[in-house]
N, C-alpha and C. Protein backbone atom coordinates (compact mmCIF):
# COMPACT_ATOMS: atom_id res chain seq x y z
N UNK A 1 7.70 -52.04 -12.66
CA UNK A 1 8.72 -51.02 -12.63
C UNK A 1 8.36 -49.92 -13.61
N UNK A 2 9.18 -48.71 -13.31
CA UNK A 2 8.79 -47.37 -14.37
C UNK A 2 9.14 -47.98 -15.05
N UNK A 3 10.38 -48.62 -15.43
CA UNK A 3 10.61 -48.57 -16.76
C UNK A 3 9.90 -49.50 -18.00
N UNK A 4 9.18 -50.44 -17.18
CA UNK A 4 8.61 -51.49 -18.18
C UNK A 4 7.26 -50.24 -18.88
N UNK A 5 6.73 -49.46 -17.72
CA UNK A 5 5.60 -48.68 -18.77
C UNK A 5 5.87 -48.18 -20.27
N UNK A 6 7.39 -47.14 -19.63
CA UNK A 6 7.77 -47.20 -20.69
C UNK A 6 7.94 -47.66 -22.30
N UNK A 7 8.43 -49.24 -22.03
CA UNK A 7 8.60 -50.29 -22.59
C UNK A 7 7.28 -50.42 -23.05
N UNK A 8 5.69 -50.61 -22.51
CA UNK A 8 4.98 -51.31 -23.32
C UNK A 8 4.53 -49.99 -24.39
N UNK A 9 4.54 -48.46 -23.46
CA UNK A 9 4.34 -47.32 -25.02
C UNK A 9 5.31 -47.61 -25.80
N UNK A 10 6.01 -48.13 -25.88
CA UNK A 10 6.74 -47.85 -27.21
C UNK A 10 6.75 -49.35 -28.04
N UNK A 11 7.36 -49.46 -28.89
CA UNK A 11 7.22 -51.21 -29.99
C UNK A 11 8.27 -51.98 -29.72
N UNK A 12 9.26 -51.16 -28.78
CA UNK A 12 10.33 -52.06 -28.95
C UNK A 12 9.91 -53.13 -27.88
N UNK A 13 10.85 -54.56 -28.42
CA UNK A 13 10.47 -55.64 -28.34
C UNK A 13 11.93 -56.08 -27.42
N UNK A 14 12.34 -56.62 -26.22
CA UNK A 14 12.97 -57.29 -25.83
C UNK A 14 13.22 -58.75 -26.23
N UNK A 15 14.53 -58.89 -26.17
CA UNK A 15 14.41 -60.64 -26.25
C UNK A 15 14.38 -61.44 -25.34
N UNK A 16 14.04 -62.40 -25.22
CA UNK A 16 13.71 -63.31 -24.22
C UNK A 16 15.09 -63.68 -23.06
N UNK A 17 15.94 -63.47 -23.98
CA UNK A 17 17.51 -63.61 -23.13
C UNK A 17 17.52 -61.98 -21.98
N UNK A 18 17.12 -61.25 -22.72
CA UNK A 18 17.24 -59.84 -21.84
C UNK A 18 15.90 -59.57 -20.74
N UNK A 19 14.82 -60.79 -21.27
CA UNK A 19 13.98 -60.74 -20.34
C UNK A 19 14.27 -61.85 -19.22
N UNK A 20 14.92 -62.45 -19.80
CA UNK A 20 15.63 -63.95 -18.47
C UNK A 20 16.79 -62.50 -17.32
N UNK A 21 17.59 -61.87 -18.13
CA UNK A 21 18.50 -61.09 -17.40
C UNK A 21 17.65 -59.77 -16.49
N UNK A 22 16.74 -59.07 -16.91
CA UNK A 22 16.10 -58.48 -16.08
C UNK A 22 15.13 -58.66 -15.61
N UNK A 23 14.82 -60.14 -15.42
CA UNK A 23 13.81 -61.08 -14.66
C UNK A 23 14.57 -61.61 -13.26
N UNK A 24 15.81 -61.37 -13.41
CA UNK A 24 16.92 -61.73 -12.17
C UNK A 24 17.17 -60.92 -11.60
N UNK A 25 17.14 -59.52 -12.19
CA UNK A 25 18.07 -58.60 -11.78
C UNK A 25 16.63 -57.62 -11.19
N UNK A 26 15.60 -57.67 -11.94
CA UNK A 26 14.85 -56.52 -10.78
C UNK A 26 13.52 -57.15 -11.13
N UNK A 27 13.06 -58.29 -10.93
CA UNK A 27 12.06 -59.27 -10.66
C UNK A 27 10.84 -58.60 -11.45
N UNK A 28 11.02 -57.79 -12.19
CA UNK A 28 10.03 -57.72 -13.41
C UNK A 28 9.07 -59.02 -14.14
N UNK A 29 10.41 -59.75 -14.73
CA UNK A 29 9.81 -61.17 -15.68
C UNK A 29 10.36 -62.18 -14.01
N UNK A 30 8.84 -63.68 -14.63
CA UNK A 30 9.02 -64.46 -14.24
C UNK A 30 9.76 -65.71 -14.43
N UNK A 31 11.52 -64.96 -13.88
CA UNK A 31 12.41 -65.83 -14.32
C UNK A 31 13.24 -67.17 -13.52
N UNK A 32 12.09 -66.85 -12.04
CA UNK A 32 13.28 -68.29 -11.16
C UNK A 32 12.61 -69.15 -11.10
N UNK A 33 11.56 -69.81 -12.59
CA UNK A 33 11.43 -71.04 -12.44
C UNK A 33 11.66 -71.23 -13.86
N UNK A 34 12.64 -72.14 -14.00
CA UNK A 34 13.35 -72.91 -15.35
C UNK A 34 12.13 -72.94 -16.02
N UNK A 35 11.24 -73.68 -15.83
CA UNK A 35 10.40 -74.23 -16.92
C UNK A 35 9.35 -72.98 -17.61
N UNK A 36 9.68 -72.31 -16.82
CA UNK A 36 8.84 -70.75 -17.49
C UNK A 36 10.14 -70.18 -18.61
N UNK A 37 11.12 -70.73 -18.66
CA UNK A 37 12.37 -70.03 -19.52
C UNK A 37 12.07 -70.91 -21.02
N UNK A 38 12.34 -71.83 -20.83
CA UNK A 38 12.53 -72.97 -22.16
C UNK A 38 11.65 -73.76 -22.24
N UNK A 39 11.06 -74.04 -23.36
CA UNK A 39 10.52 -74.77 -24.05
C UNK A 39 11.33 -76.36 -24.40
N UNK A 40 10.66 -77.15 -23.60
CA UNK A 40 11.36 -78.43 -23.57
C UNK A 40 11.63 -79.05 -24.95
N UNK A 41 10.22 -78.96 -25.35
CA UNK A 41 9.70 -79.61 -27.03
C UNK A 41 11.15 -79.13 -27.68
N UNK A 42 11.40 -77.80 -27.84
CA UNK A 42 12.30 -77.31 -28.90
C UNK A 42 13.21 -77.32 -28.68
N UNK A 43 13.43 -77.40 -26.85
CA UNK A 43 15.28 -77.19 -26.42
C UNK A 43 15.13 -75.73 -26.55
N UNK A 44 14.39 -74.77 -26.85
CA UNK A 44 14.76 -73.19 -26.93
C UNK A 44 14.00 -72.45 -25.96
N UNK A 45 14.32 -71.19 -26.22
CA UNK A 45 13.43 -70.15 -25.07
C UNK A 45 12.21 -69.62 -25.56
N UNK A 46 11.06 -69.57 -25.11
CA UNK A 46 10.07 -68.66 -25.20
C UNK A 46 10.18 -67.68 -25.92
N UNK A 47 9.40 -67.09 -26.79
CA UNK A 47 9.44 -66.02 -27.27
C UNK A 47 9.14 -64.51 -26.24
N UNK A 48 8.69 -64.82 -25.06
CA UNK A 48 8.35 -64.13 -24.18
C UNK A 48 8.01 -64.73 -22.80
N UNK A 49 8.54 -64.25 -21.93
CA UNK A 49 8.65 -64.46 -20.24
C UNK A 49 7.21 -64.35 -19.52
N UNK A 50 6.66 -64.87 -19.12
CA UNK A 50 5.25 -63.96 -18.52
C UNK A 50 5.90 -62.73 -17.01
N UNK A 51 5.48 -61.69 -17.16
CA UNK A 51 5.54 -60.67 -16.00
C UNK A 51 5.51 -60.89 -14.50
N UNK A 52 5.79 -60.62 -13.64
CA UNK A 52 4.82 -60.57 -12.23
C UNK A 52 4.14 -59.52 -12.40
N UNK A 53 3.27 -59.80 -11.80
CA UNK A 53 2.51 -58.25 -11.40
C UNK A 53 2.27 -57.84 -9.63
N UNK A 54 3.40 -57.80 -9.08
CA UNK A 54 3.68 -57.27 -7.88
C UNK A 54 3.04 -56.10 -7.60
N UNK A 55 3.62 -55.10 -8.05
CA UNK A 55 3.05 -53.62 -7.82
C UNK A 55 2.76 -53.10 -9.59
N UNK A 56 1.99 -52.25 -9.72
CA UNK A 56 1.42 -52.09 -11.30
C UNK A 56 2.14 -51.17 -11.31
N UNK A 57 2.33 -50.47 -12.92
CA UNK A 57 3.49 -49.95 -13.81
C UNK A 57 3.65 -48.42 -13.10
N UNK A 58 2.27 -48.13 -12.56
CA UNK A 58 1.59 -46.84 -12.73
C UNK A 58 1.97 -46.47 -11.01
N UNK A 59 1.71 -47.58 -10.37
CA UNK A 59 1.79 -46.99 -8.84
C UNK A 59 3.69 -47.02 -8.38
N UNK A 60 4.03 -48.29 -9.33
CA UNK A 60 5.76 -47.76 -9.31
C UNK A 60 6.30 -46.71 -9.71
N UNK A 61 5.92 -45.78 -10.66
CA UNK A 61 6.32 -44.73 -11.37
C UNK A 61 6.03 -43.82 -10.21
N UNK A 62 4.72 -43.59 -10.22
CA UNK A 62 4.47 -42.33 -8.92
C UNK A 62 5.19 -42.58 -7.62
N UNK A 63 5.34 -43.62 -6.92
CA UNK A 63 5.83 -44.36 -5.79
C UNK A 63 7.31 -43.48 -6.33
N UNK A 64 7.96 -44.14 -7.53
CA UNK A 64 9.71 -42.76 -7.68
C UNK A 64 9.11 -41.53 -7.66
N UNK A 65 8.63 -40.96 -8.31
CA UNK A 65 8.22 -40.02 -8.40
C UNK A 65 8.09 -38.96 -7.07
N UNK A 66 7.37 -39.19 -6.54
CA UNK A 66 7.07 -39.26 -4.64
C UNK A 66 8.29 -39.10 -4.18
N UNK A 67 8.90 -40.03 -4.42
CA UNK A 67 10.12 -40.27 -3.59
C UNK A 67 11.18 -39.19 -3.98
N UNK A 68 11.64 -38.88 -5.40
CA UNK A 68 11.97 -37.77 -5.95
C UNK A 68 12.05 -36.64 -5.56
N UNK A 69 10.59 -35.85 -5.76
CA UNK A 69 10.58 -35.34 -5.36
C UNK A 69 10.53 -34.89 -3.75
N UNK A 70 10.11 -35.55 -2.71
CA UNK A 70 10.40 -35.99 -1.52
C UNK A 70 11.73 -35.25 -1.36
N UNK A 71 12.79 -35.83 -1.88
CA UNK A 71 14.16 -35.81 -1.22
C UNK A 71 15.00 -34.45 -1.91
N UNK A 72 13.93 -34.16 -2.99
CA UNK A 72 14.48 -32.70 -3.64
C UNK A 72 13.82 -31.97 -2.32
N UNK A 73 12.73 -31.86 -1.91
CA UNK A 73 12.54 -30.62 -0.94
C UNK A 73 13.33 -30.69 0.32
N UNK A 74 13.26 -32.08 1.27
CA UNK A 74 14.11 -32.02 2.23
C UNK A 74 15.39 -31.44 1.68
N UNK A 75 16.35 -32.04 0.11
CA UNK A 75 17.59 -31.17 0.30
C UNK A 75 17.53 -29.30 0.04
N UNK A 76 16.15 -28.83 -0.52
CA UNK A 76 16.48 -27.76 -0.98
C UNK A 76 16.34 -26.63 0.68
N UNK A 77 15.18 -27.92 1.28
CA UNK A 77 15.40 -26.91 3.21
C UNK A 77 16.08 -27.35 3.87
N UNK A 78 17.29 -28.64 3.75
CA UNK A 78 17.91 -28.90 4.45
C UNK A 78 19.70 -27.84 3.80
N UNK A 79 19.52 -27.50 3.31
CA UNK A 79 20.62 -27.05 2.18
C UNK A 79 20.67 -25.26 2.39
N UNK A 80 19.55 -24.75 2.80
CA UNK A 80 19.07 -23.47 2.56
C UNK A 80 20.31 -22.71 3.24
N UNK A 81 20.97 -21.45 2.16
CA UNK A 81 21.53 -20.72 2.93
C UNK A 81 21.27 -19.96 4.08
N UNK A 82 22.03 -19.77 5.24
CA UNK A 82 21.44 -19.30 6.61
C UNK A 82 22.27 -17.88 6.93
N UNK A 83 21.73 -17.47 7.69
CA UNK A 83 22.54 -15.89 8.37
C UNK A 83 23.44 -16.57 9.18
N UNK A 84 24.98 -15.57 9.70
CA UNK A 84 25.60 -16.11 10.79
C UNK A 84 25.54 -15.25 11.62
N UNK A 85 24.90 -15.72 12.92
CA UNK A 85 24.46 -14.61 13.65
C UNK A 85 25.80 -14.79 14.53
């Protein structure tokens, strides 16, 4: 996703609870198998989720991007003021 690129330029650090929640919610982290969540030994969570790597950071960003802009031109010629003849 764009936004994880984001995420790795910069330092901030997610927690493992917010990577379990947007591992559900937009399949970023690999979160629908339990045993990738918790650590049995400790009873606790991972310090970190491992990723999918579905589509890479770079071709999702342009892929919105594309799309973006895409739907700005159809509205700016679908929108265009006209003469009334």
């Amino acid at each position: 996703m764009a936004y994880m690129y984001f995420l790795d330029s910069s330092d901030f650090r997610i927690t493992p609870t917010s990577q379990a929640i947007f591992g559900t919610l937009t399949n970023t982290y690999n979160a629908a198998d339990p045993s990738t969540l918790y650590d049995q030994d400790i009873g606790a969570m991972y310090p970190s989720i491992p990723r999918t790597t579905y589509v890479s950071q770079l071709a999702s960003m342009l892929g919105w991007l594309a799309f973006t802009m895409l739907m700005l031109i159809v509205g700016i010629l679908r929108f265009q003021k006209r003469e009334i003849k």
